[in-house]
PDB file of N, CA and C in Angstrom:
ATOM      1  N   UNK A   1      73.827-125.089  19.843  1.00  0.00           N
ATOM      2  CA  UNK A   1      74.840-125.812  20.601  1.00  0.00           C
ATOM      3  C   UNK A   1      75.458-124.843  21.599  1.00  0.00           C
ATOM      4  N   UNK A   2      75.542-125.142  22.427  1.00  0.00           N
ATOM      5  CA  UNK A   2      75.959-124.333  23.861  1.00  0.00           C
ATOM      6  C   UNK A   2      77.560-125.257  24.185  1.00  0.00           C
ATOM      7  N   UNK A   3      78.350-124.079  24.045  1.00  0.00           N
ATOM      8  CA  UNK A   3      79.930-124.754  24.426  1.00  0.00           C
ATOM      9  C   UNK A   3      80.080-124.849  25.520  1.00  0.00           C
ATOM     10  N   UNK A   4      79.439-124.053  26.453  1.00  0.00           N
ATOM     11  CA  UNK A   4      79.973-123.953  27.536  1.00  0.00           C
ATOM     12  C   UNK A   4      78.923-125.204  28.198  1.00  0.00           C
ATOM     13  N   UNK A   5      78.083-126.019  28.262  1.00  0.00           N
ATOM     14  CA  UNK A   5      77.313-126.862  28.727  1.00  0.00           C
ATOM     15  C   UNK A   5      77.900-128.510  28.045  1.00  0.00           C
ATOM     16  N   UNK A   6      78.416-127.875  27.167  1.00  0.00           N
ATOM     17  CA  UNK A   6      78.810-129.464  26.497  1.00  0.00           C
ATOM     18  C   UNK A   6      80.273-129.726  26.061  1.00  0.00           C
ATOM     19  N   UNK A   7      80.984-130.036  26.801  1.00  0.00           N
ATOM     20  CA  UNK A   7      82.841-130.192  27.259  1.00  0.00           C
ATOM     21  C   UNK A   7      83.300-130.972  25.798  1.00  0.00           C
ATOM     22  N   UNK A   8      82.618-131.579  24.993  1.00  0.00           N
ATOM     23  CA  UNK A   8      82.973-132.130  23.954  1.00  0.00           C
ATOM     24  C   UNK A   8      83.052-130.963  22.643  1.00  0.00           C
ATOM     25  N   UNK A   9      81.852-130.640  22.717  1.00  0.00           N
ATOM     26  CA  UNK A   9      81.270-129.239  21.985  1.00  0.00           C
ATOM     27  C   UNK A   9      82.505-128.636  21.630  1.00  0.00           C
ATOM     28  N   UNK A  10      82.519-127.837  23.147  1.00  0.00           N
ATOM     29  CA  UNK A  10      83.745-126.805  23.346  1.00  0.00           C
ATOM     30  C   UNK A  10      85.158-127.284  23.064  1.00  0.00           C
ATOM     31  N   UNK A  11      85.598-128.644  23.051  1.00  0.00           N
ATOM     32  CA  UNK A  11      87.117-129.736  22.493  1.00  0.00           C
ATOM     33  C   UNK A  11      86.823-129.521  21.015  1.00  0.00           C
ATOM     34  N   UNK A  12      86.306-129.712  20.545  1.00  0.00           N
ATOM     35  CA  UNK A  12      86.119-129.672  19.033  1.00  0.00           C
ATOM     36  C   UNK A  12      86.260-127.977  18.645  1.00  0.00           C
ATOM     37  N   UNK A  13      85.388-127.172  19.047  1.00  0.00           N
ATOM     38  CA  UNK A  13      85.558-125.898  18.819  1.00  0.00           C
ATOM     39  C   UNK A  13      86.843-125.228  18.918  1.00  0.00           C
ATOM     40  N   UNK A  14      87.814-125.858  20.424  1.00  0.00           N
ATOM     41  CA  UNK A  14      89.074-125.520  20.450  1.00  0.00           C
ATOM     42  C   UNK A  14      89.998-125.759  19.337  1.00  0.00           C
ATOM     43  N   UNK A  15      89.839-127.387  18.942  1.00  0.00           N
ATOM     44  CA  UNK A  15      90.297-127.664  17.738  1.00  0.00           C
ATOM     45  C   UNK A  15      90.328-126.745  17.060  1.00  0.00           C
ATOM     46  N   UNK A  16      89.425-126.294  16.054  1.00  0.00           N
ATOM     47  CA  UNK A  16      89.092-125.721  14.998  1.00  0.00           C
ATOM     48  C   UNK A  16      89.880-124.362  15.200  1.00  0.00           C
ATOM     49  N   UNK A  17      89.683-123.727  16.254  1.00  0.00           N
ATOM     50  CA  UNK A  17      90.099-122.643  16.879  1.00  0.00           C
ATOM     51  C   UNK A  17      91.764-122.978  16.421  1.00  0.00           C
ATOM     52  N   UNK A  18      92.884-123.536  16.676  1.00  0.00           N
ATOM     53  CA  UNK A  18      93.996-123.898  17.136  1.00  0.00           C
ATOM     54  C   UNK A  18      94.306-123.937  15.389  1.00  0.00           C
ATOM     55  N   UNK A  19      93.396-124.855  14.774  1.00  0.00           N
ATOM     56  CA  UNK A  19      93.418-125.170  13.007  1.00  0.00           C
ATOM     57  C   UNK A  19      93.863-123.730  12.869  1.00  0.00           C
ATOM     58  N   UNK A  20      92.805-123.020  12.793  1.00  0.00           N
ATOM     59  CA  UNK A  20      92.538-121.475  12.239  1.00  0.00           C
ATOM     60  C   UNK A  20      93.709-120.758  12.273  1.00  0.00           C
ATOM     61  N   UNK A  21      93.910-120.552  13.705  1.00  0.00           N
ATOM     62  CA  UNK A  21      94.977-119.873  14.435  1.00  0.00           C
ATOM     63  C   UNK A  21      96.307-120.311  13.525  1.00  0.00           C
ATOM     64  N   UNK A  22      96.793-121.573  12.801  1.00  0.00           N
ATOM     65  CA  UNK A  22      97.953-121.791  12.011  1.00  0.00           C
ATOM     66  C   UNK A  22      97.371-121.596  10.762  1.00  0.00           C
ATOM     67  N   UNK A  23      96.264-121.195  10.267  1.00  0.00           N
ATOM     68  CA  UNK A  23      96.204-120.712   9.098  1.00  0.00           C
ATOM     69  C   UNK A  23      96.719-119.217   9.147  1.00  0.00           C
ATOM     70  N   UNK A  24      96.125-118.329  10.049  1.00  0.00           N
ATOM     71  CA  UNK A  24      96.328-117.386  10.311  1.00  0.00           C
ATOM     72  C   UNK A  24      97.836-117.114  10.580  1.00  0.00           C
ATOM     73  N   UNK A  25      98.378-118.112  11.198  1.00  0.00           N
ATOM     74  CA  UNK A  25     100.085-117.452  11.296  1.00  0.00           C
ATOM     75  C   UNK A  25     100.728-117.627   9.992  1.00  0.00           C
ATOM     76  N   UNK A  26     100.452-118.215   9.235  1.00  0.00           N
ATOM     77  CA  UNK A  26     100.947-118.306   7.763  1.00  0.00           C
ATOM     78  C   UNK A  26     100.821-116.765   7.282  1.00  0.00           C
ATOM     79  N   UNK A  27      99.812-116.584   7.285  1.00  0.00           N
ATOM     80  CA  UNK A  27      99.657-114.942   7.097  1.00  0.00           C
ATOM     81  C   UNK A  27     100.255-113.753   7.848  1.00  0.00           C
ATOM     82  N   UNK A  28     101.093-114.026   8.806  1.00  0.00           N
ATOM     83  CA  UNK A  28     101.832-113.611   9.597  1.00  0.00           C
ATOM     84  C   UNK A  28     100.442-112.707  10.712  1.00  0.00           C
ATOM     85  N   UNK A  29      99.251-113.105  10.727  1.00  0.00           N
ATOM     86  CA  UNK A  29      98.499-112.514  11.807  1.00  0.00           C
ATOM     87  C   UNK A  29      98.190-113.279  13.251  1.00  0.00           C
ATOM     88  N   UNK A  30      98.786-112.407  14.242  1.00  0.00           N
ATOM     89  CA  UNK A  30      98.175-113.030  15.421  1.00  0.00           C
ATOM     90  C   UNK A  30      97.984-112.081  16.150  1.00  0.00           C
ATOM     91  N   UNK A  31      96.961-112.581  17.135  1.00  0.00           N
ATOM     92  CA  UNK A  31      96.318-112.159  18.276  1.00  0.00           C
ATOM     93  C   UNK A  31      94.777-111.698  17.844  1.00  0.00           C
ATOM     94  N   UNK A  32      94.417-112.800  16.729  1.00  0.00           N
ATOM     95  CA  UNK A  32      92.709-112.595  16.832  1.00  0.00           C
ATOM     96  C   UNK A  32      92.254-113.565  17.160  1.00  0.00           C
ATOM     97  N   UNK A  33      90.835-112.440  17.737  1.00  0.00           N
ATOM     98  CA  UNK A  33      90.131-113.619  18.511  1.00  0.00           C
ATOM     99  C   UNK A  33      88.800-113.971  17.861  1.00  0.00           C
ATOM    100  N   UNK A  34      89.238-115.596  18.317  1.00  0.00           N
ATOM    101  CA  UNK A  34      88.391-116.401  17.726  1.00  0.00           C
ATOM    102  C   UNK A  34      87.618-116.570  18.550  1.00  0.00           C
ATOM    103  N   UNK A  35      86.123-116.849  18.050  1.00  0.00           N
ATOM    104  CA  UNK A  35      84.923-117.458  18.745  1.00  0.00           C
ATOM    105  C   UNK A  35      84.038-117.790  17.785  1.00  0.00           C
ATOM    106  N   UNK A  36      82.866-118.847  18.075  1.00  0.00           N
ATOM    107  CA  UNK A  36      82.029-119.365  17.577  1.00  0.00           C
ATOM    108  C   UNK A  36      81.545-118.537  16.667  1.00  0.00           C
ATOM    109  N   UNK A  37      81.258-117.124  17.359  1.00  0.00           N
ATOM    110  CA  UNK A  37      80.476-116.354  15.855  1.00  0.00           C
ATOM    111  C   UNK A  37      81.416-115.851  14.973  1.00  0.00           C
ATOM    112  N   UNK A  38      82.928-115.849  14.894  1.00  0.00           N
ATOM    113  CA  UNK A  38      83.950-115.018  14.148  1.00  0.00           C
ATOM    114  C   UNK A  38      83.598-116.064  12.538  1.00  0.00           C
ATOM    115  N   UNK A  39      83.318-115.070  11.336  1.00  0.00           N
ATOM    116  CA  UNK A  39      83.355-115.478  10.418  1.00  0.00           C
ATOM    117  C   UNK A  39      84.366-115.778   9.694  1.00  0.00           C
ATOM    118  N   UNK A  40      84.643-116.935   8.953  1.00  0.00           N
ATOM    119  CA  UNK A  40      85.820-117.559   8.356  1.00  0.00           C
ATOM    120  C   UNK A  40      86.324-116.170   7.527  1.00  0.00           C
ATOM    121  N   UNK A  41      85.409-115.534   6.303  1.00  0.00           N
ATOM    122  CA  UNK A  41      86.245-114.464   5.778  1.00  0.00           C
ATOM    123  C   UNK A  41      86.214-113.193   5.992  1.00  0.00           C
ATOM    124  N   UNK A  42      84.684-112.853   6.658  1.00  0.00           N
ATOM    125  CA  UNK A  42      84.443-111.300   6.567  1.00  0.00           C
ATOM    126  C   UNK A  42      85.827-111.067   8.224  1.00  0.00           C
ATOM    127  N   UNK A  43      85.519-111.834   9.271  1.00  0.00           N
ATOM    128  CA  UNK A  43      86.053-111.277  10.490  1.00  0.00           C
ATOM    129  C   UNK A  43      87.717-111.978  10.302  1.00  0.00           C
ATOM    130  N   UNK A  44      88.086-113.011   9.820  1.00  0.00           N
ATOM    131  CA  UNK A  44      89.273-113.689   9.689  1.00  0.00           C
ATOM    132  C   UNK A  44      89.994-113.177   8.718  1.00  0.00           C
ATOM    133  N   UNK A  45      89.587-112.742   7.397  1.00  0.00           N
ATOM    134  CA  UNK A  45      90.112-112.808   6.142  1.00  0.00           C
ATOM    135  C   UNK A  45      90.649-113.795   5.453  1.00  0.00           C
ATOM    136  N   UNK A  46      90.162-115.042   5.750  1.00  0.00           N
ATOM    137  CA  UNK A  46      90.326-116.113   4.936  1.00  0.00           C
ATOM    138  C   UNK A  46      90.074-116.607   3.375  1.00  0.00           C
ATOM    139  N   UNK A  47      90.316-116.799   2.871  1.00  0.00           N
ATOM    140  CA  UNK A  47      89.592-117.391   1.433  1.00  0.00           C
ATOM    141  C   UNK A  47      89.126-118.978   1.486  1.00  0.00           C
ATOM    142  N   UNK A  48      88.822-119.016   0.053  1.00  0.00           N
ATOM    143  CA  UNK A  48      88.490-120.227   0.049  1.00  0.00           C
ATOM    144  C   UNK A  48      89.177-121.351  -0.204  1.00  0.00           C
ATOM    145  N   UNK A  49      91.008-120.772  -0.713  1.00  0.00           N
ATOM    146  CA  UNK A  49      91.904-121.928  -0.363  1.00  0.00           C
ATOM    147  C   UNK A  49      92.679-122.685   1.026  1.00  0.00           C
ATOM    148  N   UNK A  50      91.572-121.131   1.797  1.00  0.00           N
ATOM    149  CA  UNK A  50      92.137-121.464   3.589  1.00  0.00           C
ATOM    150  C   UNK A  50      90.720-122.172   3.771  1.00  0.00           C
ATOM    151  N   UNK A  51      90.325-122.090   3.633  1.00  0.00           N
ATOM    152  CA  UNK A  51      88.673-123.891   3.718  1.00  0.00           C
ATOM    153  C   UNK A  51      89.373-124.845   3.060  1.00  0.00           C
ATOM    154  N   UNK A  52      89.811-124.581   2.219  1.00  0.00           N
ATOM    155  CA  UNK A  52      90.170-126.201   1.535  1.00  0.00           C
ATOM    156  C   UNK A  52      91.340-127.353   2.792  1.00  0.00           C
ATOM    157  N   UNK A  53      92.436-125.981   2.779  1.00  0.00           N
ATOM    158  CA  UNK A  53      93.147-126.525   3.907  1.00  0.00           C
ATOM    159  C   UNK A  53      92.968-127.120   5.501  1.00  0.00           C
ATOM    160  N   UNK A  54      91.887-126.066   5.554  1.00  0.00           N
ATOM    161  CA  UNK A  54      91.115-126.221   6.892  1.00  0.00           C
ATOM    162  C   UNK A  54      90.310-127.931   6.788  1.00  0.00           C
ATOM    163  N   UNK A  55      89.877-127.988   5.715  1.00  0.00           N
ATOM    164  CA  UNK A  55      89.013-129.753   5.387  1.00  0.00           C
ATOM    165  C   UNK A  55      90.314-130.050   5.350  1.00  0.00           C
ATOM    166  N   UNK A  56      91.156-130.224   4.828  1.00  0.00           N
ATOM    167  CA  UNK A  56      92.437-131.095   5.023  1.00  0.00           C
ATOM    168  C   UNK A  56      92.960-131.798   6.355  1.00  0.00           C
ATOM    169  N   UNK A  57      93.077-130.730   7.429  1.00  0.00           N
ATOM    170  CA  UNK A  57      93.479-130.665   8.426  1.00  0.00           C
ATOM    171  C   UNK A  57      92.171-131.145   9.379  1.00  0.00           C
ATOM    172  N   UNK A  58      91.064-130.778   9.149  1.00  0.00           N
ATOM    173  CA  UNK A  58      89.604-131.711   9.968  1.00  0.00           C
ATOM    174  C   UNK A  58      89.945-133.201   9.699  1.00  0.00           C
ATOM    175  N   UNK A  59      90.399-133.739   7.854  1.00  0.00           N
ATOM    176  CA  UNK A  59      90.299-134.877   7.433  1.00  0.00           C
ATOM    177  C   UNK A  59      91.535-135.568   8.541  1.00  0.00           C
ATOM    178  N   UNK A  60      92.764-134.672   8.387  1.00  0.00           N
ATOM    179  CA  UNK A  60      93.855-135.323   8.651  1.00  0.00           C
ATOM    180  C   UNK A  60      93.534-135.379  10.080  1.00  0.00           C
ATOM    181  N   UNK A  61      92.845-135.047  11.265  1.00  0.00           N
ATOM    182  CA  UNK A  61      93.222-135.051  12.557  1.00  0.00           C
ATOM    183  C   UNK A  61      91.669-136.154  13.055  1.00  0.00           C
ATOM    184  N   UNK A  62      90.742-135.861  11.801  1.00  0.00           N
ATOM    185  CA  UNK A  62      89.003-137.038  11.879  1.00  0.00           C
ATOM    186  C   UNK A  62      89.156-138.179  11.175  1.00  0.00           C
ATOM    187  N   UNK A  63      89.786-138.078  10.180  1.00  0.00           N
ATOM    188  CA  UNK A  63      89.567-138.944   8.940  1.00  0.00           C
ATOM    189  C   UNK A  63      87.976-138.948   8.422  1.00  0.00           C
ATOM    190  N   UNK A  64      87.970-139.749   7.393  1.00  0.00           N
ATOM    191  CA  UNK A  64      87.506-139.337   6.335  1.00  0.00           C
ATOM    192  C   UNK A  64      85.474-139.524   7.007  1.00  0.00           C
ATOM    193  N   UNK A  65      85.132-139.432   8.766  1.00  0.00           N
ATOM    194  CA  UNK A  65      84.041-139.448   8.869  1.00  0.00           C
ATOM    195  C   UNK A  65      83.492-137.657   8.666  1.00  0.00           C
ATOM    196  N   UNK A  66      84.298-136.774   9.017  1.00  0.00           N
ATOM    197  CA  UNK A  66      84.398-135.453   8.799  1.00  0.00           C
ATOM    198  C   UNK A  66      84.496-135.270   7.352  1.00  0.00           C
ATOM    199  N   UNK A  67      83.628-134.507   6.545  1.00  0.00           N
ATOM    200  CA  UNK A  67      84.142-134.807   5.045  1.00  0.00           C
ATOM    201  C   UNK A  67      83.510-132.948   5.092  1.00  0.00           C
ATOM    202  N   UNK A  68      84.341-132.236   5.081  1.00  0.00           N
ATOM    203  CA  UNK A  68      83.961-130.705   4.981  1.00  0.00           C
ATOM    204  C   UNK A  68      83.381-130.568   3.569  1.00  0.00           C
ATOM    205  N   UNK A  69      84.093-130.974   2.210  1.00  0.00           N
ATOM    206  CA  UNK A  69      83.455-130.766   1.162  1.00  0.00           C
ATOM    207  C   UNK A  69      81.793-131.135   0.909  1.00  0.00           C
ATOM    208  N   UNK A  70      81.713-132.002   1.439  1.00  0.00           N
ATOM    209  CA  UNK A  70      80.580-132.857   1.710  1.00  0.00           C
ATOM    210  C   UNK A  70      79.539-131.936   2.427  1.00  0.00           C
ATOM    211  N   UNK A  71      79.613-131.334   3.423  1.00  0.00           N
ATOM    212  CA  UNK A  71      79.031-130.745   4.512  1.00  0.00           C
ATOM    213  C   UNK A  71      78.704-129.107   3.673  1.00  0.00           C
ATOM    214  N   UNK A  72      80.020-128.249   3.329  1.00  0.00           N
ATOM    215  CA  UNK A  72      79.776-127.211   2.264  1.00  0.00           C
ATOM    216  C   UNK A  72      78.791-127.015   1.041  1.00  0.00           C
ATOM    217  N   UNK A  73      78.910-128.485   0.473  1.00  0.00           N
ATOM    218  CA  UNK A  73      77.717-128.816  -0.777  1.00  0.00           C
ATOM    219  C   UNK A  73      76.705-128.648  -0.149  1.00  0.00           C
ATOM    220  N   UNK A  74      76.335-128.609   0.913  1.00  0.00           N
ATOM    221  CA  UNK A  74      74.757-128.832   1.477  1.00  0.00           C
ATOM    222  C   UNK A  74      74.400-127.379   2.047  1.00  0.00           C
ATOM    223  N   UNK A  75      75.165-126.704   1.911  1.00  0.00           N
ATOM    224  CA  UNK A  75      74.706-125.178   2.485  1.00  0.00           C
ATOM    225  C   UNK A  75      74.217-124.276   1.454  1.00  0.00           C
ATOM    226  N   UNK A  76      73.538-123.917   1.581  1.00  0.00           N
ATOM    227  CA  UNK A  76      72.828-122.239   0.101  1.00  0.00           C
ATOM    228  C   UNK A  76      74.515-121.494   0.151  1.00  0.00           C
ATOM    229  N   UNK A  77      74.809-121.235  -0.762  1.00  0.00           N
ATOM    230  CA  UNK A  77      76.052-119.938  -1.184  1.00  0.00           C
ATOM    231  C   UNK A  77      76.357-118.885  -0.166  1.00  0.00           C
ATOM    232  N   UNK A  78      75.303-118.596  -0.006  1.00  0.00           N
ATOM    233  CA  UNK A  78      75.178-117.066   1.257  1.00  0.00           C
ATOM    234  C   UNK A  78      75.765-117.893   2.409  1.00  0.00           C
ATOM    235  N   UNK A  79      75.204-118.950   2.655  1.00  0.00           N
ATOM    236  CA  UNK A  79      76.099-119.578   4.052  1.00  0.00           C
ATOM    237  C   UNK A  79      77.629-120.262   4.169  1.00  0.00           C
ATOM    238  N   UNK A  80      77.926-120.439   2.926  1.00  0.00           N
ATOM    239  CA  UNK A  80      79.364-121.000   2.739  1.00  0.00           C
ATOM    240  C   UNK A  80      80.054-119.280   2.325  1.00  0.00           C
ATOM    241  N   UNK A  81      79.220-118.609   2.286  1.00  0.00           N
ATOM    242  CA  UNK A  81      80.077-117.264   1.821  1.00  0.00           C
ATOM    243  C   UNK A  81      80.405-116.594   3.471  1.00  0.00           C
ATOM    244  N   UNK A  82      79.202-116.620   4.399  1.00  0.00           N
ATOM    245  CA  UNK A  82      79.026-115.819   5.506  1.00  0.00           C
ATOM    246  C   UNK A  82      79.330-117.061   6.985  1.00  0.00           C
ATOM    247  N   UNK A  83      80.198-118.225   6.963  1.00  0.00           N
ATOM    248  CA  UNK A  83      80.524-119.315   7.448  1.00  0.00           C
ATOM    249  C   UNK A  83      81.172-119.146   8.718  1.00  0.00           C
ATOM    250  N   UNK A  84      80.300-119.526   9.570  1.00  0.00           N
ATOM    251  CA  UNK A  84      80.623-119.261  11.068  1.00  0.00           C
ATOM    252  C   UNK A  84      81.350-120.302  11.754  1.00  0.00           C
ATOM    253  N   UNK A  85      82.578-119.912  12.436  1.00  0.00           N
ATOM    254  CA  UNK A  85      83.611-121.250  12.968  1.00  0.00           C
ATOM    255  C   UNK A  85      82.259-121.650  13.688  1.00  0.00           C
ATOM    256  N   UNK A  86      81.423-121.873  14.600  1.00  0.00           N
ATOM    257  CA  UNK A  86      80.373-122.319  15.357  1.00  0.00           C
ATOM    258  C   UNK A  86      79.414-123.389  14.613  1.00  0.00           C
ATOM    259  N   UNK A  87      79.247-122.614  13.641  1.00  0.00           N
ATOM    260  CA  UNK A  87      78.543-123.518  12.390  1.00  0.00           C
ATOM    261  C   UNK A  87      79.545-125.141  12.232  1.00  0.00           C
ATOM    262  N   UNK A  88      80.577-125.075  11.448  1.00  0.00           N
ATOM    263  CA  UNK A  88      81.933-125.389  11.510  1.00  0.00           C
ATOM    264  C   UNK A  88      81.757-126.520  12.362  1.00  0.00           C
ATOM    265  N   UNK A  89      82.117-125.446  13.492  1.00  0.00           N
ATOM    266  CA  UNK A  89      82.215-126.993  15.131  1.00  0.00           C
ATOM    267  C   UNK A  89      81.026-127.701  15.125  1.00  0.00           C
ATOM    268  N   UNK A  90      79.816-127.013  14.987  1.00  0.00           N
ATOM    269  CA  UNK A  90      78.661-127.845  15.090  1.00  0.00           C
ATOM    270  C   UNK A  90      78.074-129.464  14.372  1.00  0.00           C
ATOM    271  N   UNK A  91      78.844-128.921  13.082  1.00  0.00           N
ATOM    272  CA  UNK A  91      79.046-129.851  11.968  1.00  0.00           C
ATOM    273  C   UNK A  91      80.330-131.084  12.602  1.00  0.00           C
ATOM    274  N   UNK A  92      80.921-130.577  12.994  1.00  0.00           N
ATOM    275  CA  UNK A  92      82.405-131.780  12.873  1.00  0.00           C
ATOM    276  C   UNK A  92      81.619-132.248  14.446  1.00  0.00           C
ATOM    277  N   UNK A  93      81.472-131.570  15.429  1.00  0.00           N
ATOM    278  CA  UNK A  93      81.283-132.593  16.683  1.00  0.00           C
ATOM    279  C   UNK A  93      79.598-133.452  16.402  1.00  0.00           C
ATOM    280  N   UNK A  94      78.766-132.846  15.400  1.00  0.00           N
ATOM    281  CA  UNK A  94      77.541-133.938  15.247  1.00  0.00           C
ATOM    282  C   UNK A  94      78.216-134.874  14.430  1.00  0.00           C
ATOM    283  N   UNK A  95      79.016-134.734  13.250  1.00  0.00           N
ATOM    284  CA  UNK A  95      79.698-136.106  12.819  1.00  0.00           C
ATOM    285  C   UNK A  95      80.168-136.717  13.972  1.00  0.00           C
ATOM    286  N   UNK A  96      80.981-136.328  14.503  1.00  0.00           N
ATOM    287  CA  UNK A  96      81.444-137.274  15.557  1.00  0.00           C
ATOM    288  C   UNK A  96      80.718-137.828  16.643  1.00  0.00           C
ATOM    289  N   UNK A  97      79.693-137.284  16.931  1.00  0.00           N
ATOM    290  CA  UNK A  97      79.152-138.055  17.707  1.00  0.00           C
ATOM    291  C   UNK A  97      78.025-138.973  16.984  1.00  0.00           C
ATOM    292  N   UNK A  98      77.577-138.958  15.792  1.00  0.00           N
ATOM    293  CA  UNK A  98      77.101-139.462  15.013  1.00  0.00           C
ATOM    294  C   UNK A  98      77.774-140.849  15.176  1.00  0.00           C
ATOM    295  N   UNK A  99      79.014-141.106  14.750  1.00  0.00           N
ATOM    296  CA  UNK A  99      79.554-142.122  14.396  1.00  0.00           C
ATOM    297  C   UNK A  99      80.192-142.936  15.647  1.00  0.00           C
ATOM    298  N   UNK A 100      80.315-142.067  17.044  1.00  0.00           N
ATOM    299  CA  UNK A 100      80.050-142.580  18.444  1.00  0.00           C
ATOM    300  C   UNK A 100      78.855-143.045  18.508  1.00  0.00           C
ATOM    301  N   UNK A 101      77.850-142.953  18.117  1.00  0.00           N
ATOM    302  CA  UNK A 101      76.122-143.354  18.565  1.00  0.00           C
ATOM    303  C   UNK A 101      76.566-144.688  17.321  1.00  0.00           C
ATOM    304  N   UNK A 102      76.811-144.865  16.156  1.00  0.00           N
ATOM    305  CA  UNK A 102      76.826-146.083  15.504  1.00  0.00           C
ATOM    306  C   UNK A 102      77.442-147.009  15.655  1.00  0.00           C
ATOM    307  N   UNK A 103      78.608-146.818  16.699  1.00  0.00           N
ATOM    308  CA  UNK A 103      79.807-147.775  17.001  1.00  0.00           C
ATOM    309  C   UNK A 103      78.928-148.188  18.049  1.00  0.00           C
ATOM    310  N   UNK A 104      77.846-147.833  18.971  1.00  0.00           N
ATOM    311  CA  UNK A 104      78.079-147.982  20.486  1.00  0.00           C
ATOM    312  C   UNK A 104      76.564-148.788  20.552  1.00  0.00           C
ATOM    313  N   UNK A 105      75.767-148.755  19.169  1.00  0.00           N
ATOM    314  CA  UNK A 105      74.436-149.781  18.673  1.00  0.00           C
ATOM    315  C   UNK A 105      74.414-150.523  18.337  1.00  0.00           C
TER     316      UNK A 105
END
């Protein structure tokens, strides 16, 4: 997925970006930078109760066509361990346009 070619892509990625960014001020950290390849824990220091929240906040702003738990079950361990915001966006804007292509058939 190329953000910079696809204006929807890159809206969703911002999202996620903006999510992150208030997980992160809870922790009192700012001024990192986020991008598609920044990993949720090795480059962020997130855990896995900041994913849970993070699906909260996808659910609360997608509803329930975004289902992160759902999407996590389907990855090998190594990839929910080594979890790329890019990955992330890729997942929430193909749901969504998924369910744009079913409304619009």
């Amino acid at each position: 997925m190329s953000y910079r070619t696809d204006p929807s892509a890159q809206a969703v990625f911002d999202v996620i970006r903006s999510m992150v960014t208030d997980l992160l001020d809870q922790y009192g950290i700012d001024d990192t930078d986020i991008t598609p390849g920044s990993l949720f824990h090795d480059d962020l220091g997130l855990e896995s109760i900041d994913l849970v929240a993070l699906g909260g906040m996808l659910t609360e702003r997608y509803g329930e066509r975004v289902n992160l738990a759902e999407f996590l079950a389907a990855l090998e361990i190594d990839d929910v361990i080594g979890l790329r915001l890019g990955l992330l966006a890729d997942y929430v804007h193909a749901a969504l346009s998924e369910e744009k292509a079913g409304t619009t058939a």
